[in-house]
N, C-alpha and C. Protein backbone atom coordinates (compact mmCIF):
# COMPACT_ATOMS: atom_id res chain seq x y z
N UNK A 1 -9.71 -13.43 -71.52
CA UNK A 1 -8.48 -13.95 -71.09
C UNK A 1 -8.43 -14.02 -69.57
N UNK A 2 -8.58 -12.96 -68.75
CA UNK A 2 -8.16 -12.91 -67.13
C UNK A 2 -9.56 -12.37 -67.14
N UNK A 3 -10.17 -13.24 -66.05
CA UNK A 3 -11.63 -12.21 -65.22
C UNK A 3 -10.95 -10.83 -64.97
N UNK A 4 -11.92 -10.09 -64.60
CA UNK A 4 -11.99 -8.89 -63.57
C UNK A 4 -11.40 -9.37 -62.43
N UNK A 5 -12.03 -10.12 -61.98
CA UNK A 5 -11.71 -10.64 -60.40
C UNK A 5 -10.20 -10.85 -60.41
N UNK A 6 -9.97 -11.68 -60.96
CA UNK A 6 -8.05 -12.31 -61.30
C UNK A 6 -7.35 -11.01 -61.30
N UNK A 7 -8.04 -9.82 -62.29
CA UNK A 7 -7.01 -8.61 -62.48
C UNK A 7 -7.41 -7.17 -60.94
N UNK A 8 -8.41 -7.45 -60.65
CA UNK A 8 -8.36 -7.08 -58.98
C UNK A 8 -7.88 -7.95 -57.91
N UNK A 9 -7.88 -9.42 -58.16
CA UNK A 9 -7.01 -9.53 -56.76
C UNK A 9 -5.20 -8.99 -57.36
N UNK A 10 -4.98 -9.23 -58.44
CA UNK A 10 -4.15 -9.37 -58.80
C UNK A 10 -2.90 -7.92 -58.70
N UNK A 11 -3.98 -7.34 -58.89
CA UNK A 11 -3.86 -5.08 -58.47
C UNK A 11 -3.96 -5.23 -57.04
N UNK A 12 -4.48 -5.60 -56.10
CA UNK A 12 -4.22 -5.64 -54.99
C UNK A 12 -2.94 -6.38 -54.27
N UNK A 13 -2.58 -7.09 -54.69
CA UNK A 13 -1.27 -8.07 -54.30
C UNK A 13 0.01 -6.66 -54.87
N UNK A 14 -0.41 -6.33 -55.80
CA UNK A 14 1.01 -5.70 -56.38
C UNK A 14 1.16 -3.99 -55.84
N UNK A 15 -0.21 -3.61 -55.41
CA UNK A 15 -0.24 -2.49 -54.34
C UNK A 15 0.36 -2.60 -53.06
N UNK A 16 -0.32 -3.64 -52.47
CA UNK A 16 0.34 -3.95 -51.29
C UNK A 16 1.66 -4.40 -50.89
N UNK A 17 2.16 -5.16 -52.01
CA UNK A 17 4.08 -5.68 -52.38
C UNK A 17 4.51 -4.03 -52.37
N UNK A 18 4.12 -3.00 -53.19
CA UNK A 18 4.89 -1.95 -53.17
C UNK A 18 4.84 -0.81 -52.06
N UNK A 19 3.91 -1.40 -50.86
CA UNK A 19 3.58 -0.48 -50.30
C UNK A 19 4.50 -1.00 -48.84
N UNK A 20 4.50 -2.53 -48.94
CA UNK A 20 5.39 -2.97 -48.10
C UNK A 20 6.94 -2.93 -48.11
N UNK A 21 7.48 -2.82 -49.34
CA UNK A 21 8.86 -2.50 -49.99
C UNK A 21 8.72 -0.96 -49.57
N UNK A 22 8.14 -0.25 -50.19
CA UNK A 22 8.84 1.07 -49.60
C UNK A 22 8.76 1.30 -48.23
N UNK A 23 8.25 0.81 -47.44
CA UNK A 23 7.89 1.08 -45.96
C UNK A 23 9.19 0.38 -44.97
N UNK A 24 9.95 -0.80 -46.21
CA UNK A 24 11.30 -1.11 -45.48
C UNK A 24 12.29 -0.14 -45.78
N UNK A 25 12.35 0.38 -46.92
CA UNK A 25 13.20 1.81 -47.07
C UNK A 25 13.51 2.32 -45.85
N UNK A 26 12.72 2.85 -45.38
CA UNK A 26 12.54 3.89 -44.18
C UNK A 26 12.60 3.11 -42.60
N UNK A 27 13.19 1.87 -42.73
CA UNK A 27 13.02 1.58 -41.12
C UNK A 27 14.77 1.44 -40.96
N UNK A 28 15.08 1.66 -40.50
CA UNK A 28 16.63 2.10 -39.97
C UNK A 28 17.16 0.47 -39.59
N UNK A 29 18.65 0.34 -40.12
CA UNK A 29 18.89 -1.26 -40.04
C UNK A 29 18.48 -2.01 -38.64
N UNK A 30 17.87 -2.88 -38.45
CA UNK A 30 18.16 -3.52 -37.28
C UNK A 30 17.10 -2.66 -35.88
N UNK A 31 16.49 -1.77 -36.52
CA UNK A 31 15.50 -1.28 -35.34
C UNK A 31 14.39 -1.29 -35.84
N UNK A 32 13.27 -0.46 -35.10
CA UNK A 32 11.94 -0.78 -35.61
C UNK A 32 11.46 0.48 -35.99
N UNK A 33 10.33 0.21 -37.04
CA UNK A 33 10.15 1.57 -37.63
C UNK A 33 9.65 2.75 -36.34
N UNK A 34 10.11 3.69 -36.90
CA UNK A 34 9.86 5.04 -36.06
C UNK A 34 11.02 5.39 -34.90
N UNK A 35 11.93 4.43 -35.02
CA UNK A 35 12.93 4.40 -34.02
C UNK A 35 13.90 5.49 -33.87
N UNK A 36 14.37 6.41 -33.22
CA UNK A 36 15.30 7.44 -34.11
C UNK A 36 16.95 6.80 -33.12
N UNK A 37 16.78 5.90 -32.29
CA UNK A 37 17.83 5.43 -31.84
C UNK A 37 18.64 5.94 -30.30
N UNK A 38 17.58 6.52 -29.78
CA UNK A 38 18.08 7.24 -28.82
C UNK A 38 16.82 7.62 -27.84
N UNK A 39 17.09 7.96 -26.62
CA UNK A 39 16.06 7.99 -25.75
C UNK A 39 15.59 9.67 -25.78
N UNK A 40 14.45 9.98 -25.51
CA UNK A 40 13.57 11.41 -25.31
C UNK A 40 14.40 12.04 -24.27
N UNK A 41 14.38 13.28 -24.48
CA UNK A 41 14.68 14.15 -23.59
C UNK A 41 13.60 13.67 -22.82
N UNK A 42 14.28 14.26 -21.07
CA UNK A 42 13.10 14.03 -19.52
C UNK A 42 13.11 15.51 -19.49
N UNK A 43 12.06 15.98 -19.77
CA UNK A 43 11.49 17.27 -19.08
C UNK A 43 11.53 17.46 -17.43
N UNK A 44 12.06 18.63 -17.00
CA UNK A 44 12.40 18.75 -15.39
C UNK A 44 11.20 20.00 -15.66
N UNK A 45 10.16 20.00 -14.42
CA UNK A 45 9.83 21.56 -14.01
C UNK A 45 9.88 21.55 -12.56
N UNK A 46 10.73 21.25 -12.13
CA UNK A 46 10.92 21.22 -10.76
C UNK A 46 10.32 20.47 -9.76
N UNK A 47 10.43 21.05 -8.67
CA UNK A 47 10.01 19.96 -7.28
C UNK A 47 8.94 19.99 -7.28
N UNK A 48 8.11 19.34 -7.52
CA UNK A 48 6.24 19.49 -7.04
C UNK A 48 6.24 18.83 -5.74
N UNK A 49 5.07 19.23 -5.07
CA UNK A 49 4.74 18.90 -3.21
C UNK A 49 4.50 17.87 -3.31
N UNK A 50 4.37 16.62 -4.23
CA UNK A 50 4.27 15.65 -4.01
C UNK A 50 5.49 15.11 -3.45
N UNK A 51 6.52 15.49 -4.02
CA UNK A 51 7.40 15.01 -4.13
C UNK A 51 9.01 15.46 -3.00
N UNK A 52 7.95 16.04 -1.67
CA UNK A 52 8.67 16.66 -0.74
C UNK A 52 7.95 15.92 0.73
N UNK A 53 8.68 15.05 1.33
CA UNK A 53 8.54 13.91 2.52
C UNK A 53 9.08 14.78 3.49
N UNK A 54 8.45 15.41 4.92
CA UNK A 54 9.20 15.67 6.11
C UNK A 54 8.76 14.73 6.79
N UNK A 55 9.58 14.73 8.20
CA UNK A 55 9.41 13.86 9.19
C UNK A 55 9.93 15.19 10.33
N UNK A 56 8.61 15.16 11.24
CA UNK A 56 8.04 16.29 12.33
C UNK A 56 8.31 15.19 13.29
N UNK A 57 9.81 15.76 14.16
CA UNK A 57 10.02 15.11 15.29
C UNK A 57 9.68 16.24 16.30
N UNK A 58 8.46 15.58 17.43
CA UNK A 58 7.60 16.45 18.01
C UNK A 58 8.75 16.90 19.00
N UNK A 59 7.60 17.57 20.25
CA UNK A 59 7.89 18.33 21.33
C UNK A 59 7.71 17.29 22.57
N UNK A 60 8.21 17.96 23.74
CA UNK A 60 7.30 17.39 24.97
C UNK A 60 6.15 17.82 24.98
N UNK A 61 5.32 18.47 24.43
CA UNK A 61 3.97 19.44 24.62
C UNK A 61 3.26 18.90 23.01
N UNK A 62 2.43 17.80 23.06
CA UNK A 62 1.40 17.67 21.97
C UNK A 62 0.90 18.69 21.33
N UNK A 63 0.53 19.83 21.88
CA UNK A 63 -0.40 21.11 21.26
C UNK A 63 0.32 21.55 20.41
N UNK A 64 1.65 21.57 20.74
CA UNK A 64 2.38 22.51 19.49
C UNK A 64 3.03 21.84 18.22
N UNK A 65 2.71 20.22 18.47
CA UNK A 65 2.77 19.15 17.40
C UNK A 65 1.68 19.74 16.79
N UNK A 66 0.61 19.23 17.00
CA UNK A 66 -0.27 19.57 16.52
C UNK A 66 -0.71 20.76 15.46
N UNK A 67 -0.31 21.72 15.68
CA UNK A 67 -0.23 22.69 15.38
C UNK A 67 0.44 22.65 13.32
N UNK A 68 1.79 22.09 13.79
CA UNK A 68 2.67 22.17 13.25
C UNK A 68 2.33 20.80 12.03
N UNK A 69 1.71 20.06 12.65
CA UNK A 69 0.97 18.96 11.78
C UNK A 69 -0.63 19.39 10.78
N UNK A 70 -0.93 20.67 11.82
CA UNK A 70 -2.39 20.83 10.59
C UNK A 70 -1.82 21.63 9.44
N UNK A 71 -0.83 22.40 9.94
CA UNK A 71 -0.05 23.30 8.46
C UNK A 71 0.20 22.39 7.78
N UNK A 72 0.90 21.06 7.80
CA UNK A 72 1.53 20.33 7.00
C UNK A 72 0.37 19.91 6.33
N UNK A 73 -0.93 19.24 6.74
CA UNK A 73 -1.76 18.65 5.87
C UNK A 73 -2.62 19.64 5.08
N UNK A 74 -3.23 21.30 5.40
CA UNK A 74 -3.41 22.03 4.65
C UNK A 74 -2.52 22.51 3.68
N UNK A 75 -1.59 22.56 3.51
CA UNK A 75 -0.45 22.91 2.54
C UNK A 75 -0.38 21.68 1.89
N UNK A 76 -0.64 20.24 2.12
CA UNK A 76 -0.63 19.06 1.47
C UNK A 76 0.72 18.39 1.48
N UNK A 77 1.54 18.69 2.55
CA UNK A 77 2.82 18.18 2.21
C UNK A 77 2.81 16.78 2.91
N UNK A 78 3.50 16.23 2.78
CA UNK A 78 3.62 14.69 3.40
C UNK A 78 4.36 14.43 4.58
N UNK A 79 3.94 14.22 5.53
CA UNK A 79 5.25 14.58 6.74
C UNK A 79 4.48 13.08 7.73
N UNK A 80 5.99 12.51 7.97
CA UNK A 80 5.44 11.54 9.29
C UNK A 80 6.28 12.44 10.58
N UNK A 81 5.28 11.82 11.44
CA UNK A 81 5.52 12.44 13.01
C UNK A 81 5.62 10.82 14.16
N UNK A 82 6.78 12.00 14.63
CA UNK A 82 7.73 11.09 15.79
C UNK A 82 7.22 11.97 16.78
N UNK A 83 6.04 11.30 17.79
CA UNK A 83 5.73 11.96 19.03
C UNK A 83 6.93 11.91 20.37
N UNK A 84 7.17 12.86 21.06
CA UNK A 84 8.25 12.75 22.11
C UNK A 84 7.42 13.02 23.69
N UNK A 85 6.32 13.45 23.40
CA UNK A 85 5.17 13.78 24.31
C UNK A 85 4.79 12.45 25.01
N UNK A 86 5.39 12.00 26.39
CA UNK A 86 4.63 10.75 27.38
C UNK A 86 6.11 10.50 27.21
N UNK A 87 7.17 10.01 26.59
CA UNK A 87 8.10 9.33 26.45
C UNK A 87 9.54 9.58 27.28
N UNK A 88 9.73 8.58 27.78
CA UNK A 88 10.57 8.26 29.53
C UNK A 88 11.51 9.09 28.87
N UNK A 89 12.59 8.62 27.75
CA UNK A 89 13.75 9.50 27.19
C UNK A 89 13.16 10.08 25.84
N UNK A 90 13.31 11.34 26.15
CA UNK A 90 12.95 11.85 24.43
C UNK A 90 13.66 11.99 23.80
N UNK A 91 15.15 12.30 24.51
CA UNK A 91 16.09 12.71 23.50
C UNK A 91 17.21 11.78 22.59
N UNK A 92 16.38 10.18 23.25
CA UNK A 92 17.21 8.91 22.66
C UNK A 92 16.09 8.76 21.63
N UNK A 93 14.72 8.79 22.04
CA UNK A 93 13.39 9.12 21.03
C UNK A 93 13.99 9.36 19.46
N UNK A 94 14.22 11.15 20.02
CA UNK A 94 14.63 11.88 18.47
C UNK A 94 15.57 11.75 18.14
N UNK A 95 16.89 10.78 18.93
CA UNK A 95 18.02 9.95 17.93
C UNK A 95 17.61 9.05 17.27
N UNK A 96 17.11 8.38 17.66
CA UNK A 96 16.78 6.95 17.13
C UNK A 96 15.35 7.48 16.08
N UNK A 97 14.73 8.24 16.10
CA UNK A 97 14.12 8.71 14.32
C UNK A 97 14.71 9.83 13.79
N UNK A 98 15.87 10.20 14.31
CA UNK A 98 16.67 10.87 12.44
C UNK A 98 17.61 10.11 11.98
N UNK A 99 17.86 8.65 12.92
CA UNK A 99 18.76 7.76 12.68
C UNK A 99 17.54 6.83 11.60
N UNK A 100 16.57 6.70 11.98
CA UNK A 100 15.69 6.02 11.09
C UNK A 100 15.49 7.07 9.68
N UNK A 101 15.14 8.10 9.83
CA UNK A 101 15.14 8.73 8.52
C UNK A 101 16.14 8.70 7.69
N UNK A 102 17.57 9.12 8.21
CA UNK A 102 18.45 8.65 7.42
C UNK A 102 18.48 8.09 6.46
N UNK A 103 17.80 6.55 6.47
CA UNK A 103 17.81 5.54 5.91
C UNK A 103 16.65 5.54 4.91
N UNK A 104 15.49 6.54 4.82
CA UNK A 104 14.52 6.83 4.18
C UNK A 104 15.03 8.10 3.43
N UNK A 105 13.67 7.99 2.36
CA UNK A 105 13.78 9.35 1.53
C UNK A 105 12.84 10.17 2.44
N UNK A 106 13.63 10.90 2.97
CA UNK A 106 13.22 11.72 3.70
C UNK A 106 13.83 13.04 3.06
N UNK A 107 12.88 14.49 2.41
CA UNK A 107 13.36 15.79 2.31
C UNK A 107 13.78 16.65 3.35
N UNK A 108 13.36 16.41 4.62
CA UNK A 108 13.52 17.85 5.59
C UNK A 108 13.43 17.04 7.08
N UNK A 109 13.76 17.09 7.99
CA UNK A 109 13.91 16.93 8.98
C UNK A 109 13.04 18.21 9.97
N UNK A 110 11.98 18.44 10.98
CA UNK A 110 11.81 19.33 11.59
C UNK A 110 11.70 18.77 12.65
N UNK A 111 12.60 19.48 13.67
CA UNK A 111 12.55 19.38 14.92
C UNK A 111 12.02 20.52 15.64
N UNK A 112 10.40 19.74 16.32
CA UNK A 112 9.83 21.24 17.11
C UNK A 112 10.31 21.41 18.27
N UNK A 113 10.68 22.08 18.63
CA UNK A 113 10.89 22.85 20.47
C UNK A 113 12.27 22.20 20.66
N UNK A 114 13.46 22.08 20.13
CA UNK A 114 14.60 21.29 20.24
C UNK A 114 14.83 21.50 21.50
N UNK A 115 14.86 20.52 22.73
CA UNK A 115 15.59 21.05 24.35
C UNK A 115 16.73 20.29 24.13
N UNK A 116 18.14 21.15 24.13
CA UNK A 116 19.26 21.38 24.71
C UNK A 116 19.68 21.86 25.91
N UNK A 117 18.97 21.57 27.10
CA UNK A 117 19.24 21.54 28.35
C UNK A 117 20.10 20.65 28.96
N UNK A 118 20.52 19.41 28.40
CA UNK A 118 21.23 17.95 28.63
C UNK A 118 22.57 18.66 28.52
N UNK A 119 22.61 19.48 27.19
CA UNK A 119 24.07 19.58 26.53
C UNK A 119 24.86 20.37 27.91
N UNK A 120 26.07 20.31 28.17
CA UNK A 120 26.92 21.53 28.96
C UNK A 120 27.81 21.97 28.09
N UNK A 121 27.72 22.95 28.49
CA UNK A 121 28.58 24.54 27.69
C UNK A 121 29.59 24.01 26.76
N UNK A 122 29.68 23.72 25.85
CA UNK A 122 31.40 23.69 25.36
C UNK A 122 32.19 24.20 24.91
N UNK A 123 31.65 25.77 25.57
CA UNK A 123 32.63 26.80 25.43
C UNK A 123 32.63 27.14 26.96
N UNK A 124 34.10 27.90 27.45
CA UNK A 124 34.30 27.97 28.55
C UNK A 124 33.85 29.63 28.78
N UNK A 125 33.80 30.18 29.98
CA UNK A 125 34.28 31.52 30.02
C UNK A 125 34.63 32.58 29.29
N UNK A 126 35.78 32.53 29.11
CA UNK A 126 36.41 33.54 27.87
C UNK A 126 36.24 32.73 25.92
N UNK A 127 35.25 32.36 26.06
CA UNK A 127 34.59 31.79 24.70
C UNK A 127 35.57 31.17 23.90
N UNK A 128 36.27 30.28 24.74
CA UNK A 128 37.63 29.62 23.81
C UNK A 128 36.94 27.90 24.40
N UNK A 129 37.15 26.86 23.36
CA UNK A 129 36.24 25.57 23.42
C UNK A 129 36.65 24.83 24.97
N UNK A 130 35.61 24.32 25.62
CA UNK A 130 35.56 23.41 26.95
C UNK A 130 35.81 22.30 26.00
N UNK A 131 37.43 21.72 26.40
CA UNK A 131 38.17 20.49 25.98
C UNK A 131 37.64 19.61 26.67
N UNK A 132 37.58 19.69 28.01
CA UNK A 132 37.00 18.37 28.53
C UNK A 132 35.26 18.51 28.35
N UNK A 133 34.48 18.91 28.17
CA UNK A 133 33.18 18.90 27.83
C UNK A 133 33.38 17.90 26.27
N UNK A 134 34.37 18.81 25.11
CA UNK A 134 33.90 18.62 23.87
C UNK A 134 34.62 17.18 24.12
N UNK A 135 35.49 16.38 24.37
CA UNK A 135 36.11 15.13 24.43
C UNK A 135 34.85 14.09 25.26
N UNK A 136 34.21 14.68 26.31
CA UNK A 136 33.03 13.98 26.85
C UNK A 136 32.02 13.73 26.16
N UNK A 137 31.63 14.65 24.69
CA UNK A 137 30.54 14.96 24.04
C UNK A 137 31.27 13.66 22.79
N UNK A 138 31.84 13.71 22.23
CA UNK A 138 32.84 13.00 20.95
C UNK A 138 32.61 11.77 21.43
N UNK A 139 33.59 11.28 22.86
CA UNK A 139 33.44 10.26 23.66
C UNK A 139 31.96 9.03 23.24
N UNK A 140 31.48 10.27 23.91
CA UNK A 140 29.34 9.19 23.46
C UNK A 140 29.08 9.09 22.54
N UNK A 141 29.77 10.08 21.47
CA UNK A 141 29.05 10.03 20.00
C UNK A 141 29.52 8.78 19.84
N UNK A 142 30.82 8.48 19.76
CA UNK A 142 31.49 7.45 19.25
C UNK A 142 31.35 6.38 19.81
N UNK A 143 30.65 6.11 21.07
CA UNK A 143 30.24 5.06 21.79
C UNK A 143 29.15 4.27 21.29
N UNK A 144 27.76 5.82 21.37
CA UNK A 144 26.99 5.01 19.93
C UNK A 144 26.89 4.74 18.98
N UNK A 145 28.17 5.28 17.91
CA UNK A 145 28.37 4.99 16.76
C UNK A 145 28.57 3.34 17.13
N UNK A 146 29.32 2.55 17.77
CA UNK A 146 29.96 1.44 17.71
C UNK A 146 29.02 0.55 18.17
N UNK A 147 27.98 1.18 18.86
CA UNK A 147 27.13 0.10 19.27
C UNK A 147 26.13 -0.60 18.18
């Protein structure tokens, strides 16, 4: 009546129909199988050194940049450097790169050898605030803010 052959393809068609029917059972309406409908937890293990940017705004004195730059690359951290060493104004220098970092992902800010010699006192005498110093100091801030 039916070859062999006819009743093996024929067992194969009706394996595979039932193997494809039950396999739609299990796929959730409208998504794709294995879907559970929702996104994976993000595993946190914290900050790795990759993932920590300084910016080493130097000194007037190279040597102690230096210095402060071989720690950074043996420890492996990532740091750009703003030299202030040769430079006519340094202290418009190191405004104008934490005003640039700002604007970057920048983690840490280090400022080596900070000179505050420019600044005057803005405390008076009896340690109560120099009004006209701190109004002179506000004054410029806000001058270069606007510029």
């Amino acid at each position: 009546m039916f070859s062999k052959r006819a009743i093996t393809i024929f067992a194969a068609a009706v394996v595979t129909a039932l193997t494809l029917g039950t396999l739609s059972a299990c796929e959730p309406q409208g998504k794709a199988v294995g879907s559970t409908g929702r996104a994976g937890d993000i595993i946190h293990d914290g900050i790795d050194i990759n993932d920590i940017h300084l910016l080493v705004i130097g000194s007037k004195l190279a040597a102690l940049d230096g210095e402060v730059m071989k720690h950074c690359k043996t420890s492996k951290l990532s740091a750009s450097y703003v030299p202030l060493s040769n430079v006519v104004n340094p202290n418009e220098a190191a405004q104008q790169a934490i005003r640039a970092a700002s604007e970057q992902p920048v983690s840490l800010i280090l400022i080596d050898a900070l000179d505050v010699t420019g600044v005057d006192d803005l405390h008076n005498d009896n340690d109560q605030p120099n009004i006209k110093e701190n109004n002179k100091l506000n004054n410029s801030t806000r001058n270069k803010q606007n510029e």
